[in-house]
Protein backbone atom coordinates (compact mmCIF):
# COMPACT_ATOMS: atom_id res chain seq x y z
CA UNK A 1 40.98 50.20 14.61
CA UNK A 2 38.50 47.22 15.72
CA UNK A 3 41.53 46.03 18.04
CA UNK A 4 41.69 49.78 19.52
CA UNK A 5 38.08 49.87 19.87
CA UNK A 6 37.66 46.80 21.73
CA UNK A 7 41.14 46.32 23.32
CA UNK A 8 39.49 46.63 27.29
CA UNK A 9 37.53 43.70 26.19
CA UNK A 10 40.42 41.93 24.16
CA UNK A 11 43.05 42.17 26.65
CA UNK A 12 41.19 41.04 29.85
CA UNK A 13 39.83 37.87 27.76
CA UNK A 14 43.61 37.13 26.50
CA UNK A 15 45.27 38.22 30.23
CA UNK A 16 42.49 35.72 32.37
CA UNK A 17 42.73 33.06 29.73
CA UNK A 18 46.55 32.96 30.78
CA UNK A 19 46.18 33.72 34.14
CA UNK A 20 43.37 30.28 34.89
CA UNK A 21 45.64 28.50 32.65
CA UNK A 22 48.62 29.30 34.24
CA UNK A 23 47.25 29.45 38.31
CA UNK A 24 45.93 25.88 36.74
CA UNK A 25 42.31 27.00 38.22
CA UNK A 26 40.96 25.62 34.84
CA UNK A 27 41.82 22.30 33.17
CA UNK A 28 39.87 22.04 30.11
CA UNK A 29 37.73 23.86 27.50
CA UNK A 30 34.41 23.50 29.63
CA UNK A 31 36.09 23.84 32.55
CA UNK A 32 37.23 27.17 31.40
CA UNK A 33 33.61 28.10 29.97
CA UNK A 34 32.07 27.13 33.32
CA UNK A 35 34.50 29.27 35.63
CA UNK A 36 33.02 32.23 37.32
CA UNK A 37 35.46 33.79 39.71
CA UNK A 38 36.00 37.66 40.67
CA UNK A 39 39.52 37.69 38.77
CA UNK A 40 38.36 40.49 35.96
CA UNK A 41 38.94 44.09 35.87
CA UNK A 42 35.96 45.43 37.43
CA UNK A 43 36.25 43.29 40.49
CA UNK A 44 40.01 44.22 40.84
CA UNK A 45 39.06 47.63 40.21
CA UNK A 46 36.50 47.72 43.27
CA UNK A 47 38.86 45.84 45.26
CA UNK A 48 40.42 49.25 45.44
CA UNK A 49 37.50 50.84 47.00
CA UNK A 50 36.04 52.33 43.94
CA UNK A 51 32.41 51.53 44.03
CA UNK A 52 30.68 49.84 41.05
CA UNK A 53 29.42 52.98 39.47
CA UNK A 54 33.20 54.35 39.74
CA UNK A 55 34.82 51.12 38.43
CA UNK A 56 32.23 51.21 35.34
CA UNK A 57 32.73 54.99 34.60
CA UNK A 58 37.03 53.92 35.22
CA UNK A 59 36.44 51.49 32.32
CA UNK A 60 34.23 53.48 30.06
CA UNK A 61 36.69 56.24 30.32
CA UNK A 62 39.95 53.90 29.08
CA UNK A 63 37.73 52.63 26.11
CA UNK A 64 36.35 56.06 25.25
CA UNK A 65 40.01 56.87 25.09
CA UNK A 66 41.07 53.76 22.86
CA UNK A 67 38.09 54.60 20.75
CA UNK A 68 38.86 58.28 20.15
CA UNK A 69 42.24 56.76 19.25
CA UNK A 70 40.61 54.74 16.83
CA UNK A 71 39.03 57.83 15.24
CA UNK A 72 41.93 59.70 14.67
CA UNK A 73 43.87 56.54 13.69
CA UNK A 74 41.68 56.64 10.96
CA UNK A 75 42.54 59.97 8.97
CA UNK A 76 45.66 59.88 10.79
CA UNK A 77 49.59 60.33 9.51
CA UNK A 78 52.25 57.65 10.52
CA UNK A 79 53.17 59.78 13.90
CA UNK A 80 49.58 59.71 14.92
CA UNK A 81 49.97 56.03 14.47
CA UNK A 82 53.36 56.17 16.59
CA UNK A 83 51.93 58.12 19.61
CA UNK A 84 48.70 55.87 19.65
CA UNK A 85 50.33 52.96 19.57
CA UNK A 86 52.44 54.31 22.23
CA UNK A 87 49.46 55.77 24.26
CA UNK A 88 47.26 52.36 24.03
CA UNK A 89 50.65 50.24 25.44
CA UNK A 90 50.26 52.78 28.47
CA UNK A 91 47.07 52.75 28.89
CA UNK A 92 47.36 48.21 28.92
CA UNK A 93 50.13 48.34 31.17
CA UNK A 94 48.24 50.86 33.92
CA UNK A 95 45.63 48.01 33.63
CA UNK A 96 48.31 45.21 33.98
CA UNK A 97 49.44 47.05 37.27
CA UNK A 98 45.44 46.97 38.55
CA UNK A 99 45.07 43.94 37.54
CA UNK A 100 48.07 42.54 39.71
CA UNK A 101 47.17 44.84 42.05
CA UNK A 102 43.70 44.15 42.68
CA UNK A 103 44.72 39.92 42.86
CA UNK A 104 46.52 41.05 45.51
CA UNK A 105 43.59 42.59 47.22
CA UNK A 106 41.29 39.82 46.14
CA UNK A 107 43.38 37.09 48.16
């Protein structure tokens, strides 16, 4: 449920770890703690013309989601566990897509 809850935060720590590592933009521990760079969701997000209010409201609304999920996870039956399992790997790879999107955009 914790994972669920916090999963916007979780994956875009895990996905830009991997993308400055792999782009080679960082080369070290404190290199990587000193980067600042408009590579995370809510830049790639207004990079699609959503303003910030919009791109905060966007990402409020896919955690609210996960967290509901989370909730019902936590009473739930082993389909409930299926189809929110299945719901949160949608809900990832729609922000996979903005995220590639919006480096496009960035560029």
């Amino acid at each position: 449920m914790p994972i669920l809850i916090l999963g916007i935060l979780i994956f875009e720590m895990v996905y830009l770890t991997i993308s400055r590592i792999g782009t080679k933009k960082v080369h070290g521990f404190f290199e990587y703690l000193d980067f600042t760079g408009k590579d995370h969701l809510h830049h790639r997000i207004k990079a699609f013309g959503f303003s910030s209010r919009q791109a905060v409201l966007f990402i409020f609304l896919i955690a609210s989601i996960l967290g509901l999920g989370a909730l019902v996870l936590k009473n739930g039956r082993t389909i409930d566990a299926v189809f929110l399992l299945l719901q949160a790997t949608l809900i990832f790879f729609v922000i996979i897509i903005l995220m590639s999107k919006g480096k496009n955009s960035l560029e």
